[in-house]
Protein backbone atom coordinates (compact mmCIF):
# COMPACT_ATOMS: atom_id res chain seq x y z
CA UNK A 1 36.33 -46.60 -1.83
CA UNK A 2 33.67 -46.90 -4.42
CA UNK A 3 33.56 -45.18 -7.60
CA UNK A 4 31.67 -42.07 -6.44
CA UNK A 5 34.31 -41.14 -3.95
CA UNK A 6 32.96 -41.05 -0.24
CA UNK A 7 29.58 -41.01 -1.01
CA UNK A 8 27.32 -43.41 -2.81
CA UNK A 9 24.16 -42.08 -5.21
CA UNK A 10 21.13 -41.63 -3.84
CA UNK A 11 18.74 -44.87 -3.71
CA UNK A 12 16.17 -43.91 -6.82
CA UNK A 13 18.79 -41.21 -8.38
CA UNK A 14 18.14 -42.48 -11.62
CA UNK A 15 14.36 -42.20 -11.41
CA UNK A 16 14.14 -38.53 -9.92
CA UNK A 17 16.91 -37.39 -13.00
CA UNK A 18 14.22 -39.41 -15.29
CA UNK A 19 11.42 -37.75 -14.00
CA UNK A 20 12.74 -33.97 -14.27
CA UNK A 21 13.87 -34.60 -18.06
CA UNK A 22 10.47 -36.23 -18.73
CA UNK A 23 8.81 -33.11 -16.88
CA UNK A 24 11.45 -31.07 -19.04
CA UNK A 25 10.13 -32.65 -22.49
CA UNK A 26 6.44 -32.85 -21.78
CA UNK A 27 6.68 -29.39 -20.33
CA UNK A 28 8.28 -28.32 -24.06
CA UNK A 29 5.74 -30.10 -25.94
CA UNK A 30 2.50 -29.00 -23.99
CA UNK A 31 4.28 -25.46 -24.35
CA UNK A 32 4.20 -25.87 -28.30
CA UNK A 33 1.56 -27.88 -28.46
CA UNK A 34 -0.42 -25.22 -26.63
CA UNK A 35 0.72 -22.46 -28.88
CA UNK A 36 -0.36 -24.48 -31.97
CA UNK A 37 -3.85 -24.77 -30.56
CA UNK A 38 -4.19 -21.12 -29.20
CA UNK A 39 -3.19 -20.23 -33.17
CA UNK A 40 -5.47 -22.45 -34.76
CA UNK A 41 -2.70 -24.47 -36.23
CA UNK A 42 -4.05 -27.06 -38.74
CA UNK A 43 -2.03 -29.59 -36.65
CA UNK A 44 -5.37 -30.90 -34.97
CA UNK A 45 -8.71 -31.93 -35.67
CA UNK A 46 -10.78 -28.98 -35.71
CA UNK A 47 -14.67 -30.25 -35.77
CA UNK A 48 -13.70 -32.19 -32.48
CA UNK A 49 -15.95 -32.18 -29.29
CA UNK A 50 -14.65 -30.85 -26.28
CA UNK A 51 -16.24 -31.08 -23.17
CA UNK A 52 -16.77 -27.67 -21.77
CA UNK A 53 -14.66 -25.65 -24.17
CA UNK A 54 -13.23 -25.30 -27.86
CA UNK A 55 -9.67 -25.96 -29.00
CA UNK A 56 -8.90 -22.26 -27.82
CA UNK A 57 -9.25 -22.96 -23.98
CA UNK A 58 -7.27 -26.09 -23.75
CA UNK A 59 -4.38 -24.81 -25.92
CA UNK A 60 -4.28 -22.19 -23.28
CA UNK A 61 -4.63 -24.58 -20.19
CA UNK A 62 -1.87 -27.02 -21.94
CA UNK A 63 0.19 -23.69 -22.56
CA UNK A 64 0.06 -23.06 -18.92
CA UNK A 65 0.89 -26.41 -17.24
CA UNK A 66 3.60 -26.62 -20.05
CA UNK A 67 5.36 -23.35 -18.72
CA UNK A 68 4.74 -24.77 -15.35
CA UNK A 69 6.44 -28.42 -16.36
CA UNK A 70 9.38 -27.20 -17.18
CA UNK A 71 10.71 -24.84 -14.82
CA UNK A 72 9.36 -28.30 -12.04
CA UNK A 73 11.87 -29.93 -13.74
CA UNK A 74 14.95 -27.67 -12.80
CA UNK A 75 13.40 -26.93 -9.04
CA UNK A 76 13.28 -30.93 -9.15
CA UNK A 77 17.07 -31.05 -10.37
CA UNK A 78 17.79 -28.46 -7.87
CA UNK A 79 16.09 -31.06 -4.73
CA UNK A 80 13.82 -29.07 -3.53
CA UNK A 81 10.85 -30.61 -1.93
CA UNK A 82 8.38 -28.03 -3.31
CA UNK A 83 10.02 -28.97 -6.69
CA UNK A 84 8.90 -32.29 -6.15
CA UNK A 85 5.20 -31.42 -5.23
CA UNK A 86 4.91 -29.26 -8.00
CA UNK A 87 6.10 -31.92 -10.42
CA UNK A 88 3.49 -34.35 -9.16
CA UNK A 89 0.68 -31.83 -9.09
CA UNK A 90 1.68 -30.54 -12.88
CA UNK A 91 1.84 -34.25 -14.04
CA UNK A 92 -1.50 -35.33 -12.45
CA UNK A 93 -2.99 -32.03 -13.80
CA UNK A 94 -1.50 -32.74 -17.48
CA UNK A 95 -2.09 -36.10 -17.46
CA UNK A 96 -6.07 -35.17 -16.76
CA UNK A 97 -5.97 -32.33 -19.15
CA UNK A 98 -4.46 -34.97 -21.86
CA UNK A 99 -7.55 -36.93 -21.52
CA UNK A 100 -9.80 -34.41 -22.10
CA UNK A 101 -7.59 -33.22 -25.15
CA UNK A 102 -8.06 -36.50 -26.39
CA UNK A 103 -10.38 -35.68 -29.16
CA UNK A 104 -7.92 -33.36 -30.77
CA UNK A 105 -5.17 -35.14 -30.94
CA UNK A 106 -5.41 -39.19 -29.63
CA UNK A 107 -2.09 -40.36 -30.35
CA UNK A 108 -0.11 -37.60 -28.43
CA UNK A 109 -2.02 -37.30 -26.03
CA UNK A 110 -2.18 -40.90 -25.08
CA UNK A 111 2.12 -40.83 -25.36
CA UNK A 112 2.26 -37.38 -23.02
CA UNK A 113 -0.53 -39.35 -20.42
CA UNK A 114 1.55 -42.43 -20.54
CA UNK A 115 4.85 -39.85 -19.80
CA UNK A 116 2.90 -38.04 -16.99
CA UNK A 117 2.02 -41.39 -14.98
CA UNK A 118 5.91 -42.55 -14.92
CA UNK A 119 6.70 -38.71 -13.46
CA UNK A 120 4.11 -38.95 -11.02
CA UNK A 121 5.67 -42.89 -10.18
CA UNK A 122 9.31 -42.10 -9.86
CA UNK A 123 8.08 -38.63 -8.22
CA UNK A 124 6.25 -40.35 -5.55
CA UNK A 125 8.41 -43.42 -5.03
CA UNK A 126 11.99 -42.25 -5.18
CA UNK A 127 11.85 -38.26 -4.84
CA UNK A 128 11.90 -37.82 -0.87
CA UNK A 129 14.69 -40.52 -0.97
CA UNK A 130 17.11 -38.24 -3.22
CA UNK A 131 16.00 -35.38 -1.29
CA UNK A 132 16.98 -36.88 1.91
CA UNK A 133 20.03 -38.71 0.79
CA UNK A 134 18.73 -42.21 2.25
């Protein structure tokens, strides 16, 4: 009898738990992050070039897919497929809104990019397995 009782973890447990409290942090950050930017916080670079908008519109659109991070993260906990869908779409959609935010704020959103590709990995890779139980 092992450890866990009758039933071992999930192959790829580890990554799907990393995944939803990365989605949870990122999602808390864009969320702020977001606000800051809607309020015209002096937290970024304000004579930066945007490419179809101003600082306004993609505090707004980080807002949004922040909001939509974090409650992935606890339909991802939870192991539902459509949890794990919407995680992957939110992180593709962040990590592409991250590069265009790039010009406000490099540095962050290089580190939230860089969070939003290992999601997306462990997402892919490991979150049917913990949904199936294989």
């Amino acid at each position: 009898m092992s450890r866990y009782g009758d039933r071992e973890p999930a192959y790829g447990f580890g990554w799907v738990l990393y995944a939803g409290i990365m989605l949870m942090i990122v999602g808390s950050l864009n969320f702020l992050f977001g606000v800051a930017a809607v309020s015209n916080s002096a937290f970024y670079v304000h004579d930066a070039k945007f490419i179809f908008s101003d600082l306004k519109t993609y505090g707004w659109i980080i807002l949004i897919i922040g909001a939509i991070q974090f409650c992935a993260a606890f339909a991802i906990w939870a192991g539902t497929e459509w949890g794990r869908w919407v995680g992957i779409a939110s992180a593709g959609l962040n990590a592409i809104a991250q590069l265009t935010f790039i010009a406000a704020s490099p540095l962050l959103s290089l580190a939230i990019f860089t969070a939003d590709i290992v999601v997306i990995y462990a997402l892919v890779s490991y979150g049917g397995h913990q949904l199936r139980g294989d």
